[in-house]
N, C-alpha and C. Protein backbone atom coordinates (compact mmCIF):
# COMPACT_ATOMS: atom_id res chain seq x y z
N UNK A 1 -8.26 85.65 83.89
CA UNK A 1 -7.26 86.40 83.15
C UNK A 1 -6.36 85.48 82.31
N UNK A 2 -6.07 84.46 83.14
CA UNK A 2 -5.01 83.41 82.31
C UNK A 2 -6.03 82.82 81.50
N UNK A 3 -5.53 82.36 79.97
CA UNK A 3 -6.26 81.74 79.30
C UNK A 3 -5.18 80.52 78.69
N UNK A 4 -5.97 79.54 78.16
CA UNK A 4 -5.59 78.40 77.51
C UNK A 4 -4.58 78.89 76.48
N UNK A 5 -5.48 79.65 75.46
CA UNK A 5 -5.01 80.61 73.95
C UNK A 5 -3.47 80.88 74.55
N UNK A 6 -3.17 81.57 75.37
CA UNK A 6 -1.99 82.28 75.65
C UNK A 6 -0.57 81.20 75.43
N UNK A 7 -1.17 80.25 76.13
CA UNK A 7 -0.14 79.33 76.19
C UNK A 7 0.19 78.38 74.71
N UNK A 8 -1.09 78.11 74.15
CA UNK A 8 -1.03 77.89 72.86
C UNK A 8 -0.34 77.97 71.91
N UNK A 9 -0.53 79.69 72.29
CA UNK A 9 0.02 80.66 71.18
C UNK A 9 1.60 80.59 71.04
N UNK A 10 1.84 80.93 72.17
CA UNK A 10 3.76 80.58 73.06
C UNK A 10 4.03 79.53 72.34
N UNK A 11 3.36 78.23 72.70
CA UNK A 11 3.99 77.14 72.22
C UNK A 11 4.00 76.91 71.22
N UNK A 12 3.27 77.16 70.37
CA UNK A 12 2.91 76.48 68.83
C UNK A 12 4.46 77.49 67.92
N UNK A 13 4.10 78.54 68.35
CA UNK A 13 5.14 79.71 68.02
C UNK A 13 6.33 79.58 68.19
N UNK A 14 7.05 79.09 69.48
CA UNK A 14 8.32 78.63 70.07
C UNK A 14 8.86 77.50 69.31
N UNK A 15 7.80 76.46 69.03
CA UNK A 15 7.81 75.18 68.50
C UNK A 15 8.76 75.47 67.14
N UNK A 16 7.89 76.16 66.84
CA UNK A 16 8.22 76.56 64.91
C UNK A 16 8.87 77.49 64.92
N UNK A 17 9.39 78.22 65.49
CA UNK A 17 10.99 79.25 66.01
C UNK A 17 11.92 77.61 65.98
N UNK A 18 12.10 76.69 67.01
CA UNK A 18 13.07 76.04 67.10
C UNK A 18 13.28 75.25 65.80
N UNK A 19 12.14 74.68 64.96
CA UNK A 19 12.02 74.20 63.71
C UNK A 19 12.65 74.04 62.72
N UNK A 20 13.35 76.32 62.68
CA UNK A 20 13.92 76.53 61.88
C UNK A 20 15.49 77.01 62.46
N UNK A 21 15.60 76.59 63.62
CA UNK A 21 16.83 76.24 64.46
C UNK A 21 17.60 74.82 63.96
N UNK A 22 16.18 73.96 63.79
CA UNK A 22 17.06 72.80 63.83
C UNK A 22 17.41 72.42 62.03
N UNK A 23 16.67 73.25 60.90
CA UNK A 23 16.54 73.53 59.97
C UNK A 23 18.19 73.86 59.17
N UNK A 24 18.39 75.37 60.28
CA UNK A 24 20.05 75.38 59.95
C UNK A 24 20.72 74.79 59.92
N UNK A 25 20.57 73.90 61.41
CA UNK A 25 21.22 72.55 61.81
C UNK A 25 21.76 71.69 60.69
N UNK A 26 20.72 71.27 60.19
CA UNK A 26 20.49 70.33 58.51
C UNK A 26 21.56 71.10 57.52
N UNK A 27 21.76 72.46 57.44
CA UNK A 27 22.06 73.04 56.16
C UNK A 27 23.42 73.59 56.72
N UNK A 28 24.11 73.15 57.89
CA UNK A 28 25.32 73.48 57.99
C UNK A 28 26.91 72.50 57.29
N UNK A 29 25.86 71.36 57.32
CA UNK A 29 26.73 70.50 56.72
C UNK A 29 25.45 69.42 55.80
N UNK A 30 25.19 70.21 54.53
CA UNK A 30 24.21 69.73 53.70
C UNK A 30 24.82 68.03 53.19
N UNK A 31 23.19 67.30 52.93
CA UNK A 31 23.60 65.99 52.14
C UNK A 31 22.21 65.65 51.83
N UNK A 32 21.96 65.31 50.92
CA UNK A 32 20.45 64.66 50.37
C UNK A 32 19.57 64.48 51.27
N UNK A 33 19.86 63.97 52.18
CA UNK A 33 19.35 63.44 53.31
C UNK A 33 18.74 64.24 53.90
N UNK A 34 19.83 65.01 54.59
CA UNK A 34 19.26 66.90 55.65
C UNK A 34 18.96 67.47 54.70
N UNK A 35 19.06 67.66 54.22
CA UNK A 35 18.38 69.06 52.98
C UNK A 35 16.49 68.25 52.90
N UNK A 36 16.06 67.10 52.17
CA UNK A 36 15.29 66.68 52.36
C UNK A 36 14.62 66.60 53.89
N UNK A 37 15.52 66.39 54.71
CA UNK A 37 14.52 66.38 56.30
C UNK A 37 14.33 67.50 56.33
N UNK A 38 14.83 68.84 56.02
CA UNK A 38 15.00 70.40 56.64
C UNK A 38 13.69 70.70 55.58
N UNK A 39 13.87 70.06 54.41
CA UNK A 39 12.41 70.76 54.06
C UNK A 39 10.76 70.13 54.78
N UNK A 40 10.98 69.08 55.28
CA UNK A 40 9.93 68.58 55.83
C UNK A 40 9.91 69.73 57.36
N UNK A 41 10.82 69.57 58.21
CA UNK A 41 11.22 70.25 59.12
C UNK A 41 10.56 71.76 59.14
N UNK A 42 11.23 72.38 57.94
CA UNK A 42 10.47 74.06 57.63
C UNK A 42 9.07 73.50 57.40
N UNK A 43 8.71 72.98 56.35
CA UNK A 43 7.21 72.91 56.32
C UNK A 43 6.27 72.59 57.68
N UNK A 44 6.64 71.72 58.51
CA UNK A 44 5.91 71.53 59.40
C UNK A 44 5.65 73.09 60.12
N UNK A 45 7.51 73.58 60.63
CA UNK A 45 7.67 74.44 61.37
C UNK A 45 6.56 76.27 60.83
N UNK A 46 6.38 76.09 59.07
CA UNK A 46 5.54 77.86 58.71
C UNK A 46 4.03 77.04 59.24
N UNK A 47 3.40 75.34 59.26
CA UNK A 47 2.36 74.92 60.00
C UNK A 47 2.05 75.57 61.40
N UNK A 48 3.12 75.58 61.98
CA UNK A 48 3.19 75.66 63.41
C UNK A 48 2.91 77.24 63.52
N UNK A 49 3.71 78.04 63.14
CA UNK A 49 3.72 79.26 63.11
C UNK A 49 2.64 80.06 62.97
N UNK A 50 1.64 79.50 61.53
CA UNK A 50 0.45 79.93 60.60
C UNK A 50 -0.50 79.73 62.30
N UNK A 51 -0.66 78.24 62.42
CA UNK A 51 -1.74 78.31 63.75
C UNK A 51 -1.02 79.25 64.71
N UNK A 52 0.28 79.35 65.37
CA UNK A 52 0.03 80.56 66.60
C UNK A 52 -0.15 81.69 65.76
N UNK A 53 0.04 81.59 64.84
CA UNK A 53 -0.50 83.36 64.28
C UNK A 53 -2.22 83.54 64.34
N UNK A 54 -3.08 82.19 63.89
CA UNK A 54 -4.33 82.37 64.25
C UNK A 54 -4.89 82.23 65.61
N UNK A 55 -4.38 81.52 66.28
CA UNK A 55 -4.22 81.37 67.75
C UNK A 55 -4.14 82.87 68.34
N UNK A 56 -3.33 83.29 67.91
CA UNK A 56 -3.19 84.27 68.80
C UNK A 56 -3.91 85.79 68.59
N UNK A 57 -3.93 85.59 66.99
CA UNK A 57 -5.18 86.40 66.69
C UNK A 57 -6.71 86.73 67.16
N UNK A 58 -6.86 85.32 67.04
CA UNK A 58 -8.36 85.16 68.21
C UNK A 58 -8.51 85.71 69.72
N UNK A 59 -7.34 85.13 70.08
CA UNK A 59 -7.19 86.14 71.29
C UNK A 59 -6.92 87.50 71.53
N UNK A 60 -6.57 87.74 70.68
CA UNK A 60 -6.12 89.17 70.83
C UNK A 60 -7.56 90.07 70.28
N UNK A 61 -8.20 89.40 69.18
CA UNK A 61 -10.09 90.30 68.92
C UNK A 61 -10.44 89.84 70.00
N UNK A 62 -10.70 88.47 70.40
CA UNK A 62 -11.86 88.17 71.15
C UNK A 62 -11.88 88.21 72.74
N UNK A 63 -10.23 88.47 73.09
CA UNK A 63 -10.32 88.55 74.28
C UNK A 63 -9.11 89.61 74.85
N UNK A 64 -8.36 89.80 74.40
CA UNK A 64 -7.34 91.01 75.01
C UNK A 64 -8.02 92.18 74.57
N UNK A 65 -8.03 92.09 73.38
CA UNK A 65 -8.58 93.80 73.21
C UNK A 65 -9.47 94.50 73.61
N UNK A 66 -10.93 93.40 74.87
CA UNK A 66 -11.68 93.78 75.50
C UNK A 66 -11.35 93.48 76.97
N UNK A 67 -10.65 92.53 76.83
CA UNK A 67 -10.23 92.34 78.48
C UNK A 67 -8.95 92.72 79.31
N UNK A 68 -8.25 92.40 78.37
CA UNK A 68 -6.83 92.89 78.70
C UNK A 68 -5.83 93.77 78.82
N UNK A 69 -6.44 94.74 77.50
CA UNK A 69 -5.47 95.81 76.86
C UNK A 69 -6.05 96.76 77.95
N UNK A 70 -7.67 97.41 78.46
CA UNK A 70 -7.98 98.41 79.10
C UNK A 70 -7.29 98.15 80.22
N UNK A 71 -6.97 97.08 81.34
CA UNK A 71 -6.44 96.80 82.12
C UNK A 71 -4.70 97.31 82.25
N UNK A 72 -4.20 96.67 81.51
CA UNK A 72 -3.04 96.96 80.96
C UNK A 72 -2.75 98.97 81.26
N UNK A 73 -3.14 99.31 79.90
CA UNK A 73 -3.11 100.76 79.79
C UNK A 73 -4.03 101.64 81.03
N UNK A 74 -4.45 101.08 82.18
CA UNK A 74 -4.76 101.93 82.73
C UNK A 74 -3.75 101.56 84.45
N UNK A 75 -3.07 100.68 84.07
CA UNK A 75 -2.29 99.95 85.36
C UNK A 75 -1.11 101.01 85.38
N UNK A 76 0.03 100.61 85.97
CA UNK A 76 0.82 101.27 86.61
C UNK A 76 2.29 101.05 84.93
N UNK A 77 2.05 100.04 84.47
CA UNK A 77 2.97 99.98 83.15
C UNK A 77 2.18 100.11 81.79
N UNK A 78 1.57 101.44 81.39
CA UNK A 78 0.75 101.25 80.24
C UNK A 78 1.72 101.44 78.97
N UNK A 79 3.18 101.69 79.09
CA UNK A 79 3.54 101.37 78.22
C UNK A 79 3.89 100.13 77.56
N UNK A 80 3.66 98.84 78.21
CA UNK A 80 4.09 97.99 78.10
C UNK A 80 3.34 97.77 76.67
N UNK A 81 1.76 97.99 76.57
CA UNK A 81 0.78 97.47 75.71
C UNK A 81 1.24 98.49 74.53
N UNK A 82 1.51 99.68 74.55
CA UNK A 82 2.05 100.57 73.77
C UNK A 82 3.44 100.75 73.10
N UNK A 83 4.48 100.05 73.22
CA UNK A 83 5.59 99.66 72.85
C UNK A 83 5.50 98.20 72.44
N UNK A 84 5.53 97.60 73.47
CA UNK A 84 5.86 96.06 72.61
C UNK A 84 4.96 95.24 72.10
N UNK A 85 2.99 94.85 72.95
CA UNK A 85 2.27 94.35 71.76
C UNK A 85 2.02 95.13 70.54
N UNK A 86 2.34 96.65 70.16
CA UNK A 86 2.27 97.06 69.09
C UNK A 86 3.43 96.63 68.52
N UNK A 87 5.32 96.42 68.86
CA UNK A 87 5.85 95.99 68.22
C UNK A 87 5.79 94.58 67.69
N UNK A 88 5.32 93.59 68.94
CA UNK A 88 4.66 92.21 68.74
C UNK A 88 3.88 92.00 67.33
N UNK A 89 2.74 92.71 67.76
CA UNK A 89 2.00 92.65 66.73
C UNK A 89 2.68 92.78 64.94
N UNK A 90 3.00 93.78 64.82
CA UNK A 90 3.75 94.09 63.67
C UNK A 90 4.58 93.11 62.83
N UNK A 91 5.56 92.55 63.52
CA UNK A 91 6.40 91.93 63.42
C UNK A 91 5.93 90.52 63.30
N UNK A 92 4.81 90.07 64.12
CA UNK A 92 4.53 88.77 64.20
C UNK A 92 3.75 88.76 63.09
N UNK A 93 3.32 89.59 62.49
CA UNK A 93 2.18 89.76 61.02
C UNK A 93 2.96 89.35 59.68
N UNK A 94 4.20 89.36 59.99
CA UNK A 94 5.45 89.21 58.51
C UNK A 94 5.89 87.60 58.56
N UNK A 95 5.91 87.27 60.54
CA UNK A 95 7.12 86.13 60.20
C UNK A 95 6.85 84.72 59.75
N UNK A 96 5.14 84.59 59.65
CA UNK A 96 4.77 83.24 59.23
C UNK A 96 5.36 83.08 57.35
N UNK A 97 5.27 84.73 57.22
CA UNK A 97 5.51 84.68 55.94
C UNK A 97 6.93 84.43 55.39
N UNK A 98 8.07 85.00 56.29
CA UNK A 98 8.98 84.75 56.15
C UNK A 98 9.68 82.87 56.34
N UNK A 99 9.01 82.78 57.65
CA UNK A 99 8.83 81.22 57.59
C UNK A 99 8.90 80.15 55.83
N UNK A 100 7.33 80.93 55.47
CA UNK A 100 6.83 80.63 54.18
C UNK A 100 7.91 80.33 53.07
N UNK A 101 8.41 81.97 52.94
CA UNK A 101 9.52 82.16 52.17
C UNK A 101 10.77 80.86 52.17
N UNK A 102 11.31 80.89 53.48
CA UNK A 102 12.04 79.93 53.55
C UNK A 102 12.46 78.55 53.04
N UNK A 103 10.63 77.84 53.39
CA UNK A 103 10.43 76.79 52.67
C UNK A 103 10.21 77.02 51.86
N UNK A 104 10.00 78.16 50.72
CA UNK A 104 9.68 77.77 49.59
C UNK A 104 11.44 77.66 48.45
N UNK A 105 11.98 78.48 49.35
CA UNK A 105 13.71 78.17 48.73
C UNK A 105 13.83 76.82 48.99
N UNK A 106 13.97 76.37 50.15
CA UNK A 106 14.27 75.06 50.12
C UNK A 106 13.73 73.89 49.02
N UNK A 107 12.42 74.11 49.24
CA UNK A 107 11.52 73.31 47.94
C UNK A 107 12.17 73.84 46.81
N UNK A 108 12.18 74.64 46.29
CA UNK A 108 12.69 75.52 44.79
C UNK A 108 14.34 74.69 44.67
N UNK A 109 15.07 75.32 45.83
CA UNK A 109 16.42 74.87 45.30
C UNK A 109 17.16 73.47 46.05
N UNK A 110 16.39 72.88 46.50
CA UNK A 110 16.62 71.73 47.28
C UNK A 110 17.93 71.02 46.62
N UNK A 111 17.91 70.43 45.01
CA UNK A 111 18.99 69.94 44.80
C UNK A 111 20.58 70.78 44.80
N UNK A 112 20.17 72.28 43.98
CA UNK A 112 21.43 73.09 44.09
C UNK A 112 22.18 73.81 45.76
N UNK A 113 21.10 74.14 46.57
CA UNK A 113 21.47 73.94 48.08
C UNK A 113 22.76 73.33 48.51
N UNK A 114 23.11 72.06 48.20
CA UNK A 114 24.57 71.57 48.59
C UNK A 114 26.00 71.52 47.74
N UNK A 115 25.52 72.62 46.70
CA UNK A 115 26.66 72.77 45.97
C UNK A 115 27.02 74.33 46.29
N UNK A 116 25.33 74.93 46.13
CA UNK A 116 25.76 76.64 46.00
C UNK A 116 25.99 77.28 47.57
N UNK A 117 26.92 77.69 47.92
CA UNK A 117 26.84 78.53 49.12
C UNK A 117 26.38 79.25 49.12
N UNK A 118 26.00 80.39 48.41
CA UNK A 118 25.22 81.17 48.95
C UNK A 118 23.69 80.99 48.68
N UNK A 119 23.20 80.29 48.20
CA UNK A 119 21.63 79.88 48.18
C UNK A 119 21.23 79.59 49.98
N UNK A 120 22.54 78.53 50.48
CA UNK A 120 22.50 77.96 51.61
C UNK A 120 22.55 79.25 52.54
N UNK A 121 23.68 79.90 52.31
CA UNK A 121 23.87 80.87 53.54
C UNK A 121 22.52 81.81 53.76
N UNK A 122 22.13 82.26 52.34
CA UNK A 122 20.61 82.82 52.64
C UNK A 122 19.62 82.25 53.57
N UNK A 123 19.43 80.61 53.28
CA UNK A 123 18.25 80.28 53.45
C UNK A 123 19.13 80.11 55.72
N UNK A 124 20.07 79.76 55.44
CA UNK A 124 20.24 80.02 57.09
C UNK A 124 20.46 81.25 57.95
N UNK A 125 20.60 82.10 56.88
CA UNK A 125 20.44 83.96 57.80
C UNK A 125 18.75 83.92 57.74
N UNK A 126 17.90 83.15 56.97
CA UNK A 126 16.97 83.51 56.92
C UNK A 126 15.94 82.90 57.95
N UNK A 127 16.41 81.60 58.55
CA UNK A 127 16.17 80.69 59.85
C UNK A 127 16.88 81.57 60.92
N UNK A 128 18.03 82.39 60.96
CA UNK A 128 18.50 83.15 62.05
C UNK A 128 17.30 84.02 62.48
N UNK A 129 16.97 84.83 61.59
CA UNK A 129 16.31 85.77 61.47
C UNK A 129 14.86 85.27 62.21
N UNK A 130 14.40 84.20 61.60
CA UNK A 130 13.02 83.82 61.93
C UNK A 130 13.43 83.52 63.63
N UNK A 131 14.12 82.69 63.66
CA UNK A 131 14.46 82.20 65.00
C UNK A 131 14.38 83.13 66.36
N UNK A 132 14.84 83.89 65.59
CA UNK A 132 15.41 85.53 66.76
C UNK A 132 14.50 86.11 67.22
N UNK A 133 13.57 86.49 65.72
CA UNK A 133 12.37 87.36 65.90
C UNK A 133 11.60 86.69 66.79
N UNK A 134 11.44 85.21 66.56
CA UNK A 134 10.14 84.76 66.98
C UNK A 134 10.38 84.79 68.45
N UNK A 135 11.89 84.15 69.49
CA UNK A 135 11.92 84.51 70.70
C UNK A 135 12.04 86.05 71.20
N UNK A 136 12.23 86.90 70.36
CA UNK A 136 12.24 88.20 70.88
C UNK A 136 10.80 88.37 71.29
N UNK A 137 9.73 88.05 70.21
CA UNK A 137 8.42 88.16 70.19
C UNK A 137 7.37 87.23 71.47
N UNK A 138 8.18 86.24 71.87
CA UNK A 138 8.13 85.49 72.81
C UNK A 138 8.30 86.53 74.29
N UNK A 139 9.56 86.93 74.28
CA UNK A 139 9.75 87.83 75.06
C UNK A 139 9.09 89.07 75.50
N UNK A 140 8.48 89.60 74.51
CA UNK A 140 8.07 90.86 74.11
C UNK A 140 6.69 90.15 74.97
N UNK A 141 5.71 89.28 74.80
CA UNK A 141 4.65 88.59 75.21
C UNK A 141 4.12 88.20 76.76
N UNK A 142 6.21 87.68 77.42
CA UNK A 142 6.24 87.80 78.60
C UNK A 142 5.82 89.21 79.23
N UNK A 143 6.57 90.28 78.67
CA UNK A 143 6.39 91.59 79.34
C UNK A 143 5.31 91.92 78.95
N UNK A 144 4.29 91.59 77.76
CA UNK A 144 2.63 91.68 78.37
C UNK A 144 2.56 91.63 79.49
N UNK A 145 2.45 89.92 79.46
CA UNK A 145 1.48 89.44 80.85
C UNK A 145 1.97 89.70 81.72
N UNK A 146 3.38 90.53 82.19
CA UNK A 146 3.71 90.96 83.32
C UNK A 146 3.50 92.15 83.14
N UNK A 147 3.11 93.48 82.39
CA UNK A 147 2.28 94.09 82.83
C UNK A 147 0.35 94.00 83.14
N UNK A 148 0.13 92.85 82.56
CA UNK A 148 -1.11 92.67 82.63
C UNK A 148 -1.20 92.58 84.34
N UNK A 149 -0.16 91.43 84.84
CA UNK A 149 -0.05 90.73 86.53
C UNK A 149 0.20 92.14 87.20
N UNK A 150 0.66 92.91 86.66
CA UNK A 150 1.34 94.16 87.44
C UNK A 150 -0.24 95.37 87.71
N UNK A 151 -0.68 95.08 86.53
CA UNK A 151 -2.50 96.16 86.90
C UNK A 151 -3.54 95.62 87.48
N UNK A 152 -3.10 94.20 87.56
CA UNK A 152 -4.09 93.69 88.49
C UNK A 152 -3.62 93.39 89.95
N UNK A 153 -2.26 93.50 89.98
CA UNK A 153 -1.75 94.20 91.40
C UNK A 153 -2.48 95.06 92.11
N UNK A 154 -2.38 95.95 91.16
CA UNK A 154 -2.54 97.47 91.54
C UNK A 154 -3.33 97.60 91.66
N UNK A 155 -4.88 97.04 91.31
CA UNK A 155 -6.10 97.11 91.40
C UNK A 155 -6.53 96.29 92.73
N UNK A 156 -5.61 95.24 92.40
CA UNK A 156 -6.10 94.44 94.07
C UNK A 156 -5.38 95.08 95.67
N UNK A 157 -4.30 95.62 95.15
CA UNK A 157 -3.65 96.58 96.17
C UNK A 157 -3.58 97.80 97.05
């Protein structure tokens, strides 16, 4: 039931959630310097993101949706697979892109960034945003696999 992918997915994902944590970091008190690291920083971090999005894709055709999900929806919490990997899913389909987005302001306005405030304040509601989603989505992932642990309770019980 436990797979490699799962953990992968978590991490690579978490990784590039904190990315654009430490991204704001850079752009709270901008200087040539952080503004330049924060764009290396985002770029790595929509890297990170892009693979758990394929990461986790694979798993989810090649192995939840035949192994996991029937389990799930026939256990004792089938809403779990019905509320949140459908909200999971959804949501996690936008945020590599939003990621994307991010760095591409930074690249675009890299020099005006430490003069204009609000270019800045965007591009850090827009790291809030990524940040949030991605541990909510994290979260949302836990309460999978604890309904997944919970139908195979019930089956062994």
């Amino acid at each position: 039931m436990v797979h490699f992918l799962i953990g992968a997915h978590a991490a690579l994902g978490e990784v590039g959630a904190i990315g654009f944590l430490w991204v704001l970091i850079e752009l709270l008190n901008p200087t040539t310097t952080r503004v330049r690291r924060a764009k290396i920083i985002a770029l790595i971090s929509v890297v990170l993101l892009f693979l758990s999005w394929f990461t986790g894709g694979y798993y989810y055709v090649n192995i939840y949706g035949e192994d996991v999900k029937p389990i799930i929806k026939e256990g004792p919490q089938p809403w779990v697979h019905g509320i949140f990997m459908e909200t999971k899913e959804h949501v996690f389909l936008f945020l590599p892109f939003l990621a994307l987005l991010n760095s591409l302001i930074l690249k675009k306005y890299e020099k005006e960034i430490i003069k204009d405030k609000n270019i800045r304040i965007s591009v850090i509601a827009l790291c809030v945003i990524i940040f949030l989603l991605a541990f909510a989505i994290g979260a949302m992932g836990y309460l999978i696999s604890s309904g997944a642990r919970a139908a195979l309770e019930a089956n062994l019980g």
